[in-house]
N, C-alpha and C. Protein backbone atom coordinates (compact mmCIF):
# COMPACT_ATOMS: atom_id res chain seq x y z
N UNK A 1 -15.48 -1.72 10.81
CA UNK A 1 -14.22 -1.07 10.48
C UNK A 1 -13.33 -2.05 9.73
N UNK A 2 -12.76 -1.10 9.29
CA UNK A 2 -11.79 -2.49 7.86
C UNK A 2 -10.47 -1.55 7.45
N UNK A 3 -9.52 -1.84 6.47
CA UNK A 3 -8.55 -1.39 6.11
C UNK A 3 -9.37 -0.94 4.38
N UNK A 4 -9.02 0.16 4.53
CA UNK A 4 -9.47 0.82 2.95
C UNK A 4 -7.77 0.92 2.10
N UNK A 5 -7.70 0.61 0.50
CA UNK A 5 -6.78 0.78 -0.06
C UNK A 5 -6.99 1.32 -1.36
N UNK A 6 -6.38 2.93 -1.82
CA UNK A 6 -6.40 3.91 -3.01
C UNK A 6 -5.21 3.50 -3.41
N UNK A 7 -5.30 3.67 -5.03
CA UNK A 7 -4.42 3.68 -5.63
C UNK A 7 -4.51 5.22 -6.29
N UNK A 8 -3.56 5.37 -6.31
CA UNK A 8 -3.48 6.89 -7.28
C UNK A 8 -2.19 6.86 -8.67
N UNK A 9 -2.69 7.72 -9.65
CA UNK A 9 -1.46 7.18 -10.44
C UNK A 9 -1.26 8.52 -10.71
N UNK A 10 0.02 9.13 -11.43
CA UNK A 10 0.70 10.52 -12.15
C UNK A 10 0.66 11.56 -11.08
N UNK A 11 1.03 11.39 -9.75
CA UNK A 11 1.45 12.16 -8.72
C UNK A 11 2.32 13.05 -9.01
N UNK A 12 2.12 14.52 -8.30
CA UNK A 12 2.95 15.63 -8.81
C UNK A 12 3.07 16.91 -7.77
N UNK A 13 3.91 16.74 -6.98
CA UNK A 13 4.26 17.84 -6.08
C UNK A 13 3.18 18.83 -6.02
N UNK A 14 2.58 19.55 -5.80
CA UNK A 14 2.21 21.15 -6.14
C UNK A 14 2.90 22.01 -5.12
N UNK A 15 3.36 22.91 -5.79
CA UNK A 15 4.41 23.91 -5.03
C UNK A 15 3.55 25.03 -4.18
N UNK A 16 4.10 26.03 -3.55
CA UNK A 16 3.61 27.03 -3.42
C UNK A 16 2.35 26.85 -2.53
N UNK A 17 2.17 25.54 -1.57
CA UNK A 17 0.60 25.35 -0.89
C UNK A 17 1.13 25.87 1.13
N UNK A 18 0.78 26.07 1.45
CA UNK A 18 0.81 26.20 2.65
C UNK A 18 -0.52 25.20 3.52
N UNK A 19 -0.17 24.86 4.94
CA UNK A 19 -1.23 24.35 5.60
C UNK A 19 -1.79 24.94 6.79
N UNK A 20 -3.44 25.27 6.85
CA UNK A 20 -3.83 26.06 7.77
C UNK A 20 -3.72 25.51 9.09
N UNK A 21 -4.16 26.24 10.27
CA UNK A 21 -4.20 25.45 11.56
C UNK A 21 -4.45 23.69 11.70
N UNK A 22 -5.99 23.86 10.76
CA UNK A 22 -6.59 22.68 10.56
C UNK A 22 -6.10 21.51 9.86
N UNK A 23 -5.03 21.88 9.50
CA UNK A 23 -4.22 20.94 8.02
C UNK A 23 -5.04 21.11 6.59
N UNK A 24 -5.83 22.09 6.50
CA UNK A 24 -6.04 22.61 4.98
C UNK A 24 -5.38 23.18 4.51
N UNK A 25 -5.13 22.91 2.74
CA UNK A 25 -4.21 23.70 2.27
C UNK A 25 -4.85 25.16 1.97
N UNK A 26 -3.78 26.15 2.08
CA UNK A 26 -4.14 27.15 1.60
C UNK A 26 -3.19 28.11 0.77
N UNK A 27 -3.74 28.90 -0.35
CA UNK A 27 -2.83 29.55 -1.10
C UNK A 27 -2.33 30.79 -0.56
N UNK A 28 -0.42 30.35 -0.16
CA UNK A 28 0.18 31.45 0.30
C UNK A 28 0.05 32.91 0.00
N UNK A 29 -0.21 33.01 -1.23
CA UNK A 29 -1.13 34.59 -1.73
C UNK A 29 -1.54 34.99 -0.65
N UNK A 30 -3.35 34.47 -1.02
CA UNK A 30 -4.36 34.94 -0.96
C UNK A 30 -4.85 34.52 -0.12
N UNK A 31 -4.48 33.61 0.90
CA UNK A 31 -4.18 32.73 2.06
C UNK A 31 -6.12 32.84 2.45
N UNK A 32 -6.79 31.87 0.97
CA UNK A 32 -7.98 30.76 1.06
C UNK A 32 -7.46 29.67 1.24
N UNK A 33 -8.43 28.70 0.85
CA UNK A 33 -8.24 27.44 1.17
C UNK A 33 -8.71 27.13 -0.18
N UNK A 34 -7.51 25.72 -0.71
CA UNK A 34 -6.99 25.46 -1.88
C UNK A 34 -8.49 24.37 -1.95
N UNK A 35 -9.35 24.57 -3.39
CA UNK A 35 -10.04 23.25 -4.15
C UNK A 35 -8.71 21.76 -3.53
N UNK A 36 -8.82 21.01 -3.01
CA UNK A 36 -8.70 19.77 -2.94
C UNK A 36 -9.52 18.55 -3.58
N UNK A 37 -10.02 18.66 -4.81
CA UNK A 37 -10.42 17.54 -5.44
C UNK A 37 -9.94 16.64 -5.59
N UNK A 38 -8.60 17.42 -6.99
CA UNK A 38 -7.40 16.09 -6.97
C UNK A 38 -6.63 16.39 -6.49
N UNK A 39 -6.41 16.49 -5.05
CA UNK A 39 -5.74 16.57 -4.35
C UNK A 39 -5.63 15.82 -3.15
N UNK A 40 -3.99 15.19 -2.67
CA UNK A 40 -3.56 14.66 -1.70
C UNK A 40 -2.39 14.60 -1.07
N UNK A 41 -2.18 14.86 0.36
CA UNK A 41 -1.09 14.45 1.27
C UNK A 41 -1.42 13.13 1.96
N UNK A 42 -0.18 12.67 1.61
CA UNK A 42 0.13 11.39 2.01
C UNK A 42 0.56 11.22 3.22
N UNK A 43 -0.14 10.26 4.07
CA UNK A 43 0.83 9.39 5.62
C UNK A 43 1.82 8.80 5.12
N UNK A 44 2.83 8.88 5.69
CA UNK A 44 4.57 8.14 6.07
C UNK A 44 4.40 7.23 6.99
N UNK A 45 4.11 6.38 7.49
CA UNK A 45 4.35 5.25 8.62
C UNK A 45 5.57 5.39 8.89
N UNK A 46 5.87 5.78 9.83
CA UNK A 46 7.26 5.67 10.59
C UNK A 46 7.88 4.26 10.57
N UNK A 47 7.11 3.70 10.41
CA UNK A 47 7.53 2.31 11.18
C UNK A 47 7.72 1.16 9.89
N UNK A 48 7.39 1.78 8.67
CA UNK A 48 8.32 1.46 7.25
C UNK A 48 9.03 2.57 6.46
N UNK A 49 9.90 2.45 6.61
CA UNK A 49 10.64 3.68 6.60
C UNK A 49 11.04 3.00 4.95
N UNK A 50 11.22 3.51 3.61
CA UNK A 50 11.88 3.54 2.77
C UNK A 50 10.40 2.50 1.56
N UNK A 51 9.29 2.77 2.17
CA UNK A 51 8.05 2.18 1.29
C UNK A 51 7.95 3.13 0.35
N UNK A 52 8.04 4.55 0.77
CA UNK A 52 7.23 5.51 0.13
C UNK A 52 8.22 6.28 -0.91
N UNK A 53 9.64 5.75 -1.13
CA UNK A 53 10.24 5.97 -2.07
C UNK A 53 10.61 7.64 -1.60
N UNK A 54 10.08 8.63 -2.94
CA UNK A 54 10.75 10.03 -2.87
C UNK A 54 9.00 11.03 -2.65
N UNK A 55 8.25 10.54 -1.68
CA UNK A 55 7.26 10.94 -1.28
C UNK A 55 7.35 11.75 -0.22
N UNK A 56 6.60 12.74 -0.29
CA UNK A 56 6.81 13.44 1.20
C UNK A 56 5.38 13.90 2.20
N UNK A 57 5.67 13.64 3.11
CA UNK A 57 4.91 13.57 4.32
C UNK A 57 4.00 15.11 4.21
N UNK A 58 5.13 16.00 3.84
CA UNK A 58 4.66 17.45 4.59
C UNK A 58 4.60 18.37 3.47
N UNK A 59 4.37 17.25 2.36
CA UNK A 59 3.42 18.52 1.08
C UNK A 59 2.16 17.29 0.24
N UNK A 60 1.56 18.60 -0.42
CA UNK A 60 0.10 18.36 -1.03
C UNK A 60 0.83 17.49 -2.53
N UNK A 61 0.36 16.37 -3.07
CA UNK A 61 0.23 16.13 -4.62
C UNK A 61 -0.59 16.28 -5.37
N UNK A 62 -1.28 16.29 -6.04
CA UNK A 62 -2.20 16.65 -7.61
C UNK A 62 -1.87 15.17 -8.16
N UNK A 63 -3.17 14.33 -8.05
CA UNK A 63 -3.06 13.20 -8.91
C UNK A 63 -3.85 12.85 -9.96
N UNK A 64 -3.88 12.12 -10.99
CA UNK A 64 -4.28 11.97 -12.17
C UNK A 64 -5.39 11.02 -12.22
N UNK A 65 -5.38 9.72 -11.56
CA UNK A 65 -6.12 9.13 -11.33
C UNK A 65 -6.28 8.37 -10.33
N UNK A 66 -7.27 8.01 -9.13
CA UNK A 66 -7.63 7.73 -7.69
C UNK A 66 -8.49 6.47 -7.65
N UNK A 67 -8.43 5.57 -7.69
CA UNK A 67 -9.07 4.35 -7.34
C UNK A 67 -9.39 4.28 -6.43
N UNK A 68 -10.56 3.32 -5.25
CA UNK A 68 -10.68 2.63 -4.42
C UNK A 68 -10.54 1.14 -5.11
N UNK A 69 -9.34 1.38 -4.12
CA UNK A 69 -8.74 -0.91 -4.99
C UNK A 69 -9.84 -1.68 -3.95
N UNK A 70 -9.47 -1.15 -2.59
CA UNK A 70 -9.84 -2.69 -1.98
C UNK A 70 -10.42 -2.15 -1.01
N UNK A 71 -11.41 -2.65 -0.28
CA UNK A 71 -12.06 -2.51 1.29
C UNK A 71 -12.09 -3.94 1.63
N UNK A 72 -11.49 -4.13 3.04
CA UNK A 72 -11.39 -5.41 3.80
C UNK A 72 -11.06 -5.40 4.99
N UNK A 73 -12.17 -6.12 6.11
CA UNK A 73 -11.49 -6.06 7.15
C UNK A 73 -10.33 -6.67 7.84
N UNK A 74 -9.68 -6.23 9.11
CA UNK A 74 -8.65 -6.48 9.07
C UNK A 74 -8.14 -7.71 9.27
N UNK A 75 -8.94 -8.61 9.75
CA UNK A 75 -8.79 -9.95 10.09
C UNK A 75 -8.69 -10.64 8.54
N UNK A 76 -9.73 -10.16 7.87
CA UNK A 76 -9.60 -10.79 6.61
C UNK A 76 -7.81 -10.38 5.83
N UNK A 77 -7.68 -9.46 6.07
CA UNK A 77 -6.82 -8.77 5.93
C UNK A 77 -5.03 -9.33 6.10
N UNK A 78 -5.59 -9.80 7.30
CA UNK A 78 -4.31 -10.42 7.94
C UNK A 78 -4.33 -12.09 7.42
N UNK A 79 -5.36 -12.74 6.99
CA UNK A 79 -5.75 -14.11 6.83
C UNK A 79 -4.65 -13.81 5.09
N UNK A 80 -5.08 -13.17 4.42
CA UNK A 80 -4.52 -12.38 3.03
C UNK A 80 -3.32 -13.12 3.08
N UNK A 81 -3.04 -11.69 3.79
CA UNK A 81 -1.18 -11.63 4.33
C UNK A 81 -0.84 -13.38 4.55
N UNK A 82 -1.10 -13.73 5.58
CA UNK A 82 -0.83 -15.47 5.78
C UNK A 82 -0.35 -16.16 4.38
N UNK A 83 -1.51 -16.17 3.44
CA UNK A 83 -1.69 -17.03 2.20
C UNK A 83 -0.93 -16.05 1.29
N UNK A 84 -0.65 -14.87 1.43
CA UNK A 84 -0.03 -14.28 0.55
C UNK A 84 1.53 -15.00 0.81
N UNK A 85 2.45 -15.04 1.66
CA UNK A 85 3.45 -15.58 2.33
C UNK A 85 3.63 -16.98 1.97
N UNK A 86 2.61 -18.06 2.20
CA UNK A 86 2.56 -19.49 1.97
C UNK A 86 2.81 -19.69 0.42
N UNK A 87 2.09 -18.39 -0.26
CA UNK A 87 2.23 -18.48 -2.26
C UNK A 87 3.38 -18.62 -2.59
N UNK A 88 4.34 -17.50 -1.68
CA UNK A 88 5.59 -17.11 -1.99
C UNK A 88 6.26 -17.67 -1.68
N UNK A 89 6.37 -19.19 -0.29
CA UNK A 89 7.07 -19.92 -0.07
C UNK A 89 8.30 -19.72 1.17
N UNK A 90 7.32 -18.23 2.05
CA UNK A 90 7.60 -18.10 2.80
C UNK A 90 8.04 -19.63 4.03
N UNK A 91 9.52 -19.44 4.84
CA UNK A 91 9.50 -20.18 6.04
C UNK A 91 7.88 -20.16 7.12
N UNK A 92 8.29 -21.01 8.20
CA UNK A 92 6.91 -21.08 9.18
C UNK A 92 8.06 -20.55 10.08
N UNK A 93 7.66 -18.96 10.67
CA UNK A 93 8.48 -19.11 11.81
C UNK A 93 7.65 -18.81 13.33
N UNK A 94 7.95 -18.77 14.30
CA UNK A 94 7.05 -18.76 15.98
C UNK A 94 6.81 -17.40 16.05
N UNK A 95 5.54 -17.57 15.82
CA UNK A 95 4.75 -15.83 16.08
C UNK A 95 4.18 -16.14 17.47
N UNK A 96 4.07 -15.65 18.75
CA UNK A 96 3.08 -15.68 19.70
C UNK A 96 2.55 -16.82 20.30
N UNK A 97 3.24 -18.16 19.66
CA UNK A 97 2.59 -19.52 19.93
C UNK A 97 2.11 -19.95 18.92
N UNK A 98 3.02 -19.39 17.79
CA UNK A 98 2.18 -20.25 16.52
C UNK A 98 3.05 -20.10 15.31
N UNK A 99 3.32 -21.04 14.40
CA UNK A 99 4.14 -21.16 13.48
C UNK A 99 3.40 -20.29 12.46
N UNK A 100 3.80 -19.47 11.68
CA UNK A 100 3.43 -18.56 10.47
C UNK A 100 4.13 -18.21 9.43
N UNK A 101 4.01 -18.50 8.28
CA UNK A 101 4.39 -18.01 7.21
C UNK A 101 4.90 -16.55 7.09
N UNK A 102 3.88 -15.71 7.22
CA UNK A 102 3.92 -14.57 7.15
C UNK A 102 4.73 -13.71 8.20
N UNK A 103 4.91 -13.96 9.20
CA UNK A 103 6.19 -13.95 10.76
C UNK A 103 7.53 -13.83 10.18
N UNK A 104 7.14 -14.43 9.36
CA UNK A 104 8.96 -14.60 8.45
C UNK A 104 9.32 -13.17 7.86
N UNK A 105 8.39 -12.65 7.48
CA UNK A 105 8.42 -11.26 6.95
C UNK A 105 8.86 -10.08 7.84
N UNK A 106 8.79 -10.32 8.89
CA UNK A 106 8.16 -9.78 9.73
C UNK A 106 9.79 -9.53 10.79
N UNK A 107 9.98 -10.14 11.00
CA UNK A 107 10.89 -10.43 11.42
C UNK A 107 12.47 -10.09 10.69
N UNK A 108 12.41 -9.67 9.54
CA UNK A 108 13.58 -9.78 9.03
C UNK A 108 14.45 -10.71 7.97
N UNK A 109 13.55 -11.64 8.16
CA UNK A 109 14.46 -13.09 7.66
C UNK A 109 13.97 -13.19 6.16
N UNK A 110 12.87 -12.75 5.64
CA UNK A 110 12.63 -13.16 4.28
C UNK A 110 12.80 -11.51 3.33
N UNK A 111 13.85 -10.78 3.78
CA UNK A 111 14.08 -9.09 2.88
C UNK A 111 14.53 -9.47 1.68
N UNK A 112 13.85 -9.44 0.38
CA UNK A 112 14.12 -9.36 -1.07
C UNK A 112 12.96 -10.83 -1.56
N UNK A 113 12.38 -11.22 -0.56
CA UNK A 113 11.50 -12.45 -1.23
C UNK A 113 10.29 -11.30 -1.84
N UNK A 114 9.41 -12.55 -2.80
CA UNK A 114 8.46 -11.70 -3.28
C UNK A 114 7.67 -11.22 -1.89
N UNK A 115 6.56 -10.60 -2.16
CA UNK A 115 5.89 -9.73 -1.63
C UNK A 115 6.26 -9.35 -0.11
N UNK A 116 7.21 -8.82 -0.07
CA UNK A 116 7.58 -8.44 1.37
C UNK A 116 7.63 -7.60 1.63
N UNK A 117 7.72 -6.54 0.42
CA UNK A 117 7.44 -4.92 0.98
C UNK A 117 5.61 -5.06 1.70
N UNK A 118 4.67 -5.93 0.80
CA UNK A 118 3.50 -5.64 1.41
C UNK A 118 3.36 -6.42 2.65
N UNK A 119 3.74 -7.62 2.61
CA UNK A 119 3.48 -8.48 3.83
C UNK A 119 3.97 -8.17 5.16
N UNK A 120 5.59 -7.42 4.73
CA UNK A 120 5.90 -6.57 5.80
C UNK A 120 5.72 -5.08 5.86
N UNK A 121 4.34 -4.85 6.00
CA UNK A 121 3.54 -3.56 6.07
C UNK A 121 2.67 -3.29 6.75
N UNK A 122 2.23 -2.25 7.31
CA UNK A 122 1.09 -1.68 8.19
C UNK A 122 -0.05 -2.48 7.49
N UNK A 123 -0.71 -2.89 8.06
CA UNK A 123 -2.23 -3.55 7.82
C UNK A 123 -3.19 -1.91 8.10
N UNK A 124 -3.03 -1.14 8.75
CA UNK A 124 -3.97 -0.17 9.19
C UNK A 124 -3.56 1.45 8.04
N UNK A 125 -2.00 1.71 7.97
CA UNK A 125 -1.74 2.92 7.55
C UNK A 125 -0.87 3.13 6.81
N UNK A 126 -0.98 4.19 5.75
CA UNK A 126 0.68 3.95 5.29
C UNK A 126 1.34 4.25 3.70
N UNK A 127 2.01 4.57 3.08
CA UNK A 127 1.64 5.27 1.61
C UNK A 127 3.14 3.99 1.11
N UNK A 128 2.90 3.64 -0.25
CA UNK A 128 3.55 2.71 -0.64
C UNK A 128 3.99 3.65 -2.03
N UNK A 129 5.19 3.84 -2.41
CA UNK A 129 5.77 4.58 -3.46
C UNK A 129 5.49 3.92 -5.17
N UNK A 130 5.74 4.68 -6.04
CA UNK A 130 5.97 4.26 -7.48
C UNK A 130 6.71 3.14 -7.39
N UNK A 131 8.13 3.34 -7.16
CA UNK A 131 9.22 2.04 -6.93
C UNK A 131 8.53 0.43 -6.51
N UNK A 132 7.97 1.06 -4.92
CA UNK A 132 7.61 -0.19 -4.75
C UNK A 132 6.46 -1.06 -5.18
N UNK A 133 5.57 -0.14 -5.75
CA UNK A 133 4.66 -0.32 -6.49
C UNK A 133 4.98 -1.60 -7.37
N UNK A 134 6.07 -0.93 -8.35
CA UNK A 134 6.60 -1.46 -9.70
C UNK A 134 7.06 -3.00 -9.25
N UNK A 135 7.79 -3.05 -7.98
CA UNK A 135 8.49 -4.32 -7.27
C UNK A 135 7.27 -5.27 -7.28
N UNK A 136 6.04 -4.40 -6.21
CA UNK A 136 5.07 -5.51 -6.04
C UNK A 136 3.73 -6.04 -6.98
N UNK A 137 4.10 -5.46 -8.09
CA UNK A 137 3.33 -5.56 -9.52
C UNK A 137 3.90 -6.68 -10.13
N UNK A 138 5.36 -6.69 -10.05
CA UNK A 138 5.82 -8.07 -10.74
C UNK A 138 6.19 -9.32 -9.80
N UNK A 139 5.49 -8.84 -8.50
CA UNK A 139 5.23 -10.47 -7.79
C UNK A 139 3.72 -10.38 -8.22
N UNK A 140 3.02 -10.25 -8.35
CA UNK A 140 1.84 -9.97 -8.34
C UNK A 140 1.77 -10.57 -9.51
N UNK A 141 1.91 -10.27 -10.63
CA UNK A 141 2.35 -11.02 -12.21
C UNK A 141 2.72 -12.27 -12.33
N UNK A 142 4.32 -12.68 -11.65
CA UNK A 142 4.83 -13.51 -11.58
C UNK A 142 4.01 -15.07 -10.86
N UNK A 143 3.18 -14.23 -10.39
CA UNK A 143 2.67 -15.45 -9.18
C UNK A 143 0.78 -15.34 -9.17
N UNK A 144 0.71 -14.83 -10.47
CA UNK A 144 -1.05 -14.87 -10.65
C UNK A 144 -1.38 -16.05 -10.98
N UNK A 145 -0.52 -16.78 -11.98
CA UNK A 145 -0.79 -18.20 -12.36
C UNK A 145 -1.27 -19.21 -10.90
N UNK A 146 -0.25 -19.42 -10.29
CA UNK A 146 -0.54 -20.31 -9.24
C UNK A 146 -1.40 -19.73 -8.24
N UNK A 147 -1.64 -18.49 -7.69
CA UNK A 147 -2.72 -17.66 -7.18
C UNK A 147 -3.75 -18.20 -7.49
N UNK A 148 -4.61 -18.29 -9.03
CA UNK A 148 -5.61 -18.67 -9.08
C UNK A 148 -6.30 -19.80 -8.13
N UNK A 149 -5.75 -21.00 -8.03
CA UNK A 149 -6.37 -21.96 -7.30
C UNK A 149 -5.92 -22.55 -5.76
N UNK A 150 -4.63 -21.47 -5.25
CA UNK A 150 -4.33 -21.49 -4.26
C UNK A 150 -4.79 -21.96 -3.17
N UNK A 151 -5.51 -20.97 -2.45
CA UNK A 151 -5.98 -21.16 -1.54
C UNK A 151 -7.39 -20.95 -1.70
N UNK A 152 -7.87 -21.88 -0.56
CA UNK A 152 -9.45 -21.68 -0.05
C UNK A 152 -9.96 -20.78 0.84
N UNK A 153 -9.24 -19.66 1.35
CA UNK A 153 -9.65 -18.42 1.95
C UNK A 153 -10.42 -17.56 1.03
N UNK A 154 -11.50 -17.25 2.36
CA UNK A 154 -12.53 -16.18 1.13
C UNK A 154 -11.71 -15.51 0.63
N UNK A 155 -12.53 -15.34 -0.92
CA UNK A 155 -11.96 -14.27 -1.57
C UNK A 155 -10.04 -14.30 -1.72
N UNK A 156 -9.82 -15.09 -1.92
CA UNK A 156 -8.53 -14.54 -1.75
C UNK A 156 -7.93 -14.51 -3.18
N UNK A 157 -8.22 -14.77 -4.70
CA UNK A 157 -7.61 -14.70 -5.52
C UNK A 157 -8.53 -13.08 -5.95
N UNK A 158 -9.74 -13.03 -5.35
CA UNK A 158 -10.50 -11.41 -5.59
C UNK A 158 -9.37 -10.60 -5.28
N UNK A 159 -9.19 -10.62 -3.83
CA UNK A 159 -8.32 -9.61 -3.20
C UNK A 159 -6.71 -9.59 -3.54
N UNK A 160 -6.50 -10.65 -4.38
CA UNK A 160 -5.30 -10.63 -5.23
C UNK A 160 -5.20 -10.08 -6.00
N UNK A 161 -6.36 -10.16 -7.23
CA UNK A 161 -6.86 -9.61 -8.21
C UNK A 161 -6.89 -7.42 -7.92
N UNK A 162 -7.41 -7.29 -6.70
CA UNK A 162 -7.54 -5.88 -6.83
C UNK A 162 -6.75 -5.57 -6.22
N UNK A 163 -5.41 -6.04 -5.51
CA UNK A 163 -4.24 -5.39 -5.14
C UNK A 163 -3.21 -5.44 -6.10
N UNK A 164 -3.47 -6.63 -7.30
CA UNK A 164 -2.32 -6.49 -8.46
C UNK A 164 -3.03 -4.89 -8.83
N UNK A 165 -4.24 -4.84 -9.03
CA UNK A 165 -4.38 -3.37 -9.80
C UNK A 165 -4.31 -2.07 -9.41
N UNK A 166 -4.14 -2.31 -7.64
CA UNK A 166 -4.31 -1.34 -6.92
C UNK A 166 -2.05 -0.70 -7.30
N UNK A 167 -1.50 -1.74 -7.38
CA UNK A 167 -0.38 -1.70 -7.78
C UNK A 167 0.22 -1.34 -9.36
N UNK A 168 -0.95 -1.30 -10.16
CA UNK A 168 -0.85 -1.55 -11.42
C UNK A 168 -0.77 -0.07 -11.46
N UNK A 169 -1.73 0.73 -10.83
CA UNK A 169 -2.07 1.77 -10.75
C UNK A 169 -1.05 3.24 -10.01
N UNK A 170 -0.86 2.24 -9.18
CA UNK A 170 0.21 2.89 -8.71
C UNK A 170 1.87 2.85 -9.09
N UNK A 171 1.81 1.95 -9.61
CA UNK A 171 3.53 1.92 -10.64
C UNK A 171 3.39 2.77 -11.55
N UNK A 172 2.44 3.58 -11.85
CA UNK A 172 2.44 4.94 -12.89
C UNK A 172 2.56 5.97 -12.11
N UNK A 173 3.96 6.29 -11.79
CA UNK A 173 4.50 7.10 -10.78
C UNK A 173 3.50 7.86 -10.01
N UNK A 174 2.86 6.88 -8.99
CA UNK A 174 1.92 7.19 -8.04
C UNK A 174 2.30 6.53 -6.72
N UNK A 175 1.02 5.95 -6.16
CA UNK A 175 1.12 5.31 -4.55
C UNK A 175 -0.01 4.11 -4.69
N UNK A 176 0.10 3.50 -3.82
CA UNK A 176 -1.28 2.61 -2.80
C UNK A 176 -1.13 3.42 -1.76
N UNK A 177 -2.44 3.73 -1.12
CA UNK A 177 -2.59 3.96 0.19
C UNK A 177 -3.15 2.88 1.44
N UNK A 178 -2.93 3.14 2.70
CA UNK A 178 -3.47 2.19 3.46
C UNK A 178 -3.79 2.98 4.40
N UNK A 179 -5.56 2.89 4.52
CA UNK A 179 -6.21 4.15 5.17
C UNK A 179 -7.68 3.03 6.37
């Protein structure tokens, strides 16, 4: 098990959908069940409230284009996050018995540093808006140069590499997902 991450780009309401018992959509008409190809409803994480911009929980979108950016598990995941924090010059603050970069996020203390909408984010769930997209595209930019030879964690300029695009993708008034 791992954290999966879609990007989707040119998101667009579709009106007029209703949802069956099951949470399928269906057309209020003729009350079938709607083709869902390009189609998606998005999770809200409660618990980041203002990621998902002007997204809504409790209708269907029609998107243009759907990536799989990233598959990683979560440990790797969280190792990311760490070195993502240390790039940015995050403080070390006391997580659990242990000084962390990334704690800083977490906590409150580092709101407007680069990557903090992601670092302070669900590792497991969670829909990330156009807006913030656009925010975490130009840390992502800003900080590819020194990224390259950063750190010695697996993979970690890979998984840099496909979350700038997973963002790239989604600043075309779309999302990242975290599934």
């Amino acid at each position: 098990m791992g954290l999966d991450i879609y990007a989707y780009s040119n998101i667009e309401k579709v009106e007029n959908v209703q949802f069956d018992i099951d949470g399928d959509p269906t057309d209020p008409i003729v009350q079938e069940q709607v083709d869902d190809g390009d189609l998606r409803r998005f999770f809200l994480n409660p618990y980041f409230d203002g990621r998902h911009g002007d997204i809504s929980g409790e209708h269907l979108y029609r998107f243009q284009e759907r990536e799989h950016s990233l598959q990683i598990g979560y440990r790797s995941y969280g190792r990311f996050r760490k070195e993502l924090a240390k790039l940015a010059g995050y403080p070390k603050v006391e997580y659990m018995g242990e000084f962390r970069e990334d704690a800083a996020a977490w906590d409150g203390s580092c709101a407007g540093m680069p990557f903090e909408p992601l670092i302070n984010f669900s590792d497991c769930e969670g829909t990330i808006g156009s807006e913030v997209c656009s925010s975490l595209l130009a840390d992502f930019n800003n900080f590819e140069d020194k990224a390259k030879d950063f750190s010695e964690e697996y993979k970690f300029f890979e998984n840099y590499m496909a979350l700038k695009k997973a963002f790239e993708i989604g600043s075309r008034n779309g999302a990242v997902v975290f599934a």
